[in-house]
Protein backbone atom coordinates (compact mmCIF):
# COMPACT_ATOMS: atom_id res chain seq x y z
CA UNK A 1 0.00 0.00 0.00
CA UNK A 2 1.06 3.54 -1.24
CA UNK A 3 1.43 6.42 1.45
CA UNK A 4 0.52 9.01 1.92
CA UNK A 5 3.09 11.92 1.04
CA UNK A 6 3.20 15.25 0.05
CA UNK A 7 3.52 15.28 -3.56
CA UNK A 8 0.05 13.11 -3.35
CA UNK A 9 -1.77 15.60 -1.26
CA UNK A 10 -1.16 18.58 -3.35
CA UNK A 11 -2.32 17.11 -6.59
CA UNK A 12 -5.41 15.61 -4.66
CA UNK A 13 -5.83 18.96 -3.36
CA UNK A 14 -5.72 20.47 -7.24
CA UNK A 15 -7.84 17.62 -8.31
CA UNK A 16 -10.74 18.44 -6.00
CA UNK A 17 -11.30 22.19 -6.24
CA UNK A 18 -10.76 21.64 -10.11
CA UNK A 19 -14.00 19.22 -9.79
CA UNK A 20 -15.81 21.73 -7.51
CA UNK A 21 -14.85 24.50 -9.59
CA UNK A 22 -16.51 22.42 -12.69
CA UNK A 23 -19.22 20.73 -11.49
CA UNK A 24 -20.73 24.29 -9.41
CA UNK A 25 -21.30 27.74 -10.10
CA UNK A 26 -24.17 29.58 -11.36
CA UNK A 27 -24.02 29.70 -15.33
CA UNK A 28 -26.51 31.79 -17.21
CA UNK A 29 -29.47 33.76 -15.88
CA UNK A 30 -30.21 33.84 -12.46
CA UNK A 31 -33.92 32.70 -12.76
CA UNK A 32 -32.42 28.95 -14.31
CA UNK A 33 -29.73 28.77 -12.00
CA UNK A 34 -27.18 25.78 -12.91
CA UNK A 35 -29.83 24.34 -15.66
CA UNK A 36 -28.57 26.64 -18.00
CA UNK A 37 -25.61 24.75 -18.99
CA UNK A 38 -23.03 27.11 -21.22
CA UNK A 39 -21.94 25.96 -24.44
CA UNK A 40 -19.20 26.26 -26.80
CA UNK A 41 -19.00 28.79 -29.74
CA UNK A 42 -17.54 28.63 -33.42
CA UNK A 43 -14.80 30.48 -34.69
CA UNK A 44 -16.56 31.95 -37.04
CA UNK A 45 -19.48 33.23 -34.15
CA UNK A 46 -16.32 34.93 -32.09
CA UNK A 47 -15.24 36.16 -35.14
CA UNK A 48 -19.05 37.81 -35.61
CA UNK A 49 -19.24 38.92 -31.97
CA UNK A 50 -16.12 40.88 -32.01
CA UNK A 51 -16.87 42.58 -34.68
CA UNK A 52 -20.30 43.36 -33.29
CA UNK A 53 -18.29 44.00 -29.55
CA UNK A 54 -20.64 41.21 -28.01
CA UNK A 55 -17.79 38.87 -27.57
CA UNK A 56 -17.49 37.56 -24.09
CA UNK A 57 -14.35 37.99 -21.99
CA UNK A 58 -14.86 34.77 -20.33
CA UNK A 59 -15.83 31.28 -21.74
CA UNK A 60 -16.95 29.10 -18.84
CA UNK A 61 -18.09 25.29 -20.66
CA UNK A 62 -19.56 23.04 -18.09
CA UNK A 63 -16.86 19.68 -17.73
CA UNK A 64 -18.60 16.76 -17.13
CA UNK A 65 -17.28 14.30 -14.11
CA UNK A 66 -17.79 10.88 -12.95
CA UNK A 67 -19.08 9.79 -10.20
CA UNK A 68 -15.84 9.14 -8.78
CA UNK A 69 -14.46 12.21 -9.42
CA UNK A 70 -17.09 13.94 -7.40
CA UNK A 71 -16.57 11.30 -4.52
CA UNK A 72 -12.77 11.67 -4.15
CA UNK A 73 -13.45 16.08 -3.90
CA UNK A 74 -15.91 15.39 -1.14
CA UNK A 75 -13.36 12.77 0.82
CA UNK A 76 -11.20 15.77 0.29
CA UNK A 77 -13.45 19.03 0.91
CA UNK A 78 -16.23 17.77 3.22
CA UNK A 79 -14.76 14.27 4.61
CA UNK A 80 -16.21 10.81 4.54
CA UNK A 81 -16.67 7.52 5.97
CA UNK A 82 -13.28 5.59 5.81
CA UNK A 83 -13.86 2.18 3.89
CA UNK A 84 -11.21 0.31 7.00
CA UNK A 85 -14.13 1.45 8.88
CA UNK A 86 -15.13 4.92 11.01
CA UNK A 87 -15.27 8.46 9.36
CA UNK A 88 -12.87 11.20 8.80
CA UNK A 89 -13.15 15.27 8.27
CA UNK A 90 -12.48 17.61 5.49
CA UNK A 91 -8.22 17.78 4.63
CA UNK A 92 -8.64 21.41 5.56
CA UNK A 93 -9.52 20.49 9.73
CA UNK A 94 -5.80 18.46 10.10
CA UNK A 95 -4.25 21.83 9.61
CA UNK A 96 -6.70 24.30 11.53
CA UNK A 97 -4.07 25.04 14.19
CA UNK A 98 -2.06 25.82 11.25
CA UNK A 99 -3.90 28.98 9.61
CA UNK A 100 -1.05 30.40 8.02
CA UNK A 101 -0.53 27.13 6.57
CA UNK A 102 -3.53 26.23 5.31
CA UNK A 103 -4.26 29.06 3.34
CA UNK A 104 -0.87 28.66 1.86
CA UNK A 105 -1.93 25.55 0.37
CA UNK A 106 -5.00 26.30 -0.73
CA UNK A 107 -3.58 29.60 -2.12
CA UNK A 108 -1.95 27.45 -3.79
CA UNK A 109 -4.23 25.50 -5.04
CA UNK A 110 -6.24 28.05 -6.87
CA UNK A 111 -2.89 28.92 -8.56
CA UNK A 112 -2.37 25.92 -9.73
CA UNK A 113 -5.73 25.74 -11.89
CA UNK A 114 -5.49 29.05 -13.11
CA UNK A 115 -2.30 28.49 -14.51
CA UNK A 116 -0.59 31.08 -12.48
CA UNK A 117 3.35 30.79 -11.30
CA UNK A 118 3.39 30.61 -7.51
CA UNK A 119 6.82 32.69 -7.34
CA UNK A 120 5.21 35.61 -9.55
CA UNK A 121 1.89 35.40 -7.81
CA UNK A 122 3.82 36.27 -4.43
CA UNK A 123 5.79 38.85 -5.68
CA UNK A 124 3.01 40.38 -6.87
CA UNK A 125 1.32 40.43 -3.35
CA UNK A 126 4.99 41.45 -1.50
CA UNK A 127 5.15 37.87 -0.26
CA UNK A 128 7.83 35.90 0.51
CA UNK A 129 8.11 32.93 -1.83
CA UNK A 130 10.40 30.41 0.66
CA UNK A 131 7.66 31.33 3.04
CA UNK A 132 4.76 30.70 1.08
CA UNK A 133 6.33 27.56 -0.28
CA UNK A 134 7.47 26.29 3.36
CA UNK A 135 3.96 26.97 4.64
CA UNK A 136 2.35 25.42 1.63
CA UNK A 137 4.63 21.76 1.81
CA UNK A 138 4.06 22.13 5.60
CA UNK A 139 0.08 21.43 5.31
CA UNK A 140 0.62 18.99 2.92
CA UNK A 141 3.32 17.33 4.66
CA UNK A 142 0.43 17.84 8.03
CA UNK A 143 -2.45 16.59 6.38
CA UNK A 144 -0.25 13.57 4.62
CA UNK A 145 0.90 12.38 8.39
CA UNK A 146 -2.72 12.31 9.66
CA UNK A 147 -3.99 10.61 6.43
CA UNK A 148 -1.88 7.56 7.24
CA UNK A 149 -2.10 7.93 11.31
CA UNK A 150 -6.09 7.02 9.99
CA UNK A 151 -5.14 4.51 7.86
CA UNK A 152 -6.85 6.19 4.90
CA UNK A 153 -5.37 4.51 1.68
CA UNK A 154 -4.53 6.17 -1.52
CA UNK A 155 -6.53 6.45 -4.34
């Protein structure tokens, strides 16, 4: 059996708020909510709306994920019921004496999916990057020790 480790927690980390960010979120007028599913354009239908200045700035297209996808984000982001037997919280409560931390990661995170260079992203905010990054591996390195205290296998 695989451990836990670092490396594993920050791409399960990634993983789920990528599914959360995909799967939820209001799309299209209010009054349908999240039955209003976005769709894709043609070049050619751009190429009309910029010339019209209707062209959107953002694209959002509705990914769709499986059903265990959508379980692994919630083992991550809300907790579940261990399958050796008991239940376990959200990743995010094994590093709540850790604030700093935590938000590093999760910072982090968001980064990540966006694309966005962590050592740019502080510098832009006056941060420091060893720091940040320290902070960051420390949750991950946190929640990855209490993952295998539980005996919460791998996926």
């Amino acid at each position: 059996m695989t451990e836990w480790n670092q490396r594993l927690v920050k791409a399960e980390m990634v993983r789920a708020f990528e599914v959360l960010l995909d799967t939820t979120g209001a799309v299209g007028p209010d009054w349908f909510k999240n039955n209003w599913p976005e769709y894709r354009v043609t070049f050619a239908d751009e190429v009309g709306q910029f010339e019209q200045g209707t062209q959107r700035t953002e694209t959002r297209v509705r990914v769709q994920r499986t059903a265990k996808d959508i379980t692994r984000m919630e083992r991550v982001l809300i907790g579940g019921r261990n399958p050796a037997g008991g239940s376990f919280p959200n990743w995010g409560s094994y590093v709540l004496h850790l604030p700093a931390a935590r938000r590093a990661l999760v910072t982090w995170c968001f980064w990540e999916i966006r694309g966005r260079h962590t050592e740019v992203e502080c510098e832009r905010r006056g941060w420091a990057y060893s720091t940040f990054r320290a902070r960051r591996d420390n949750a991950a390195q946190t929640i990855a020790r209490r993952l295998n205290q539980q005996g919460i296998a791998t996926w």
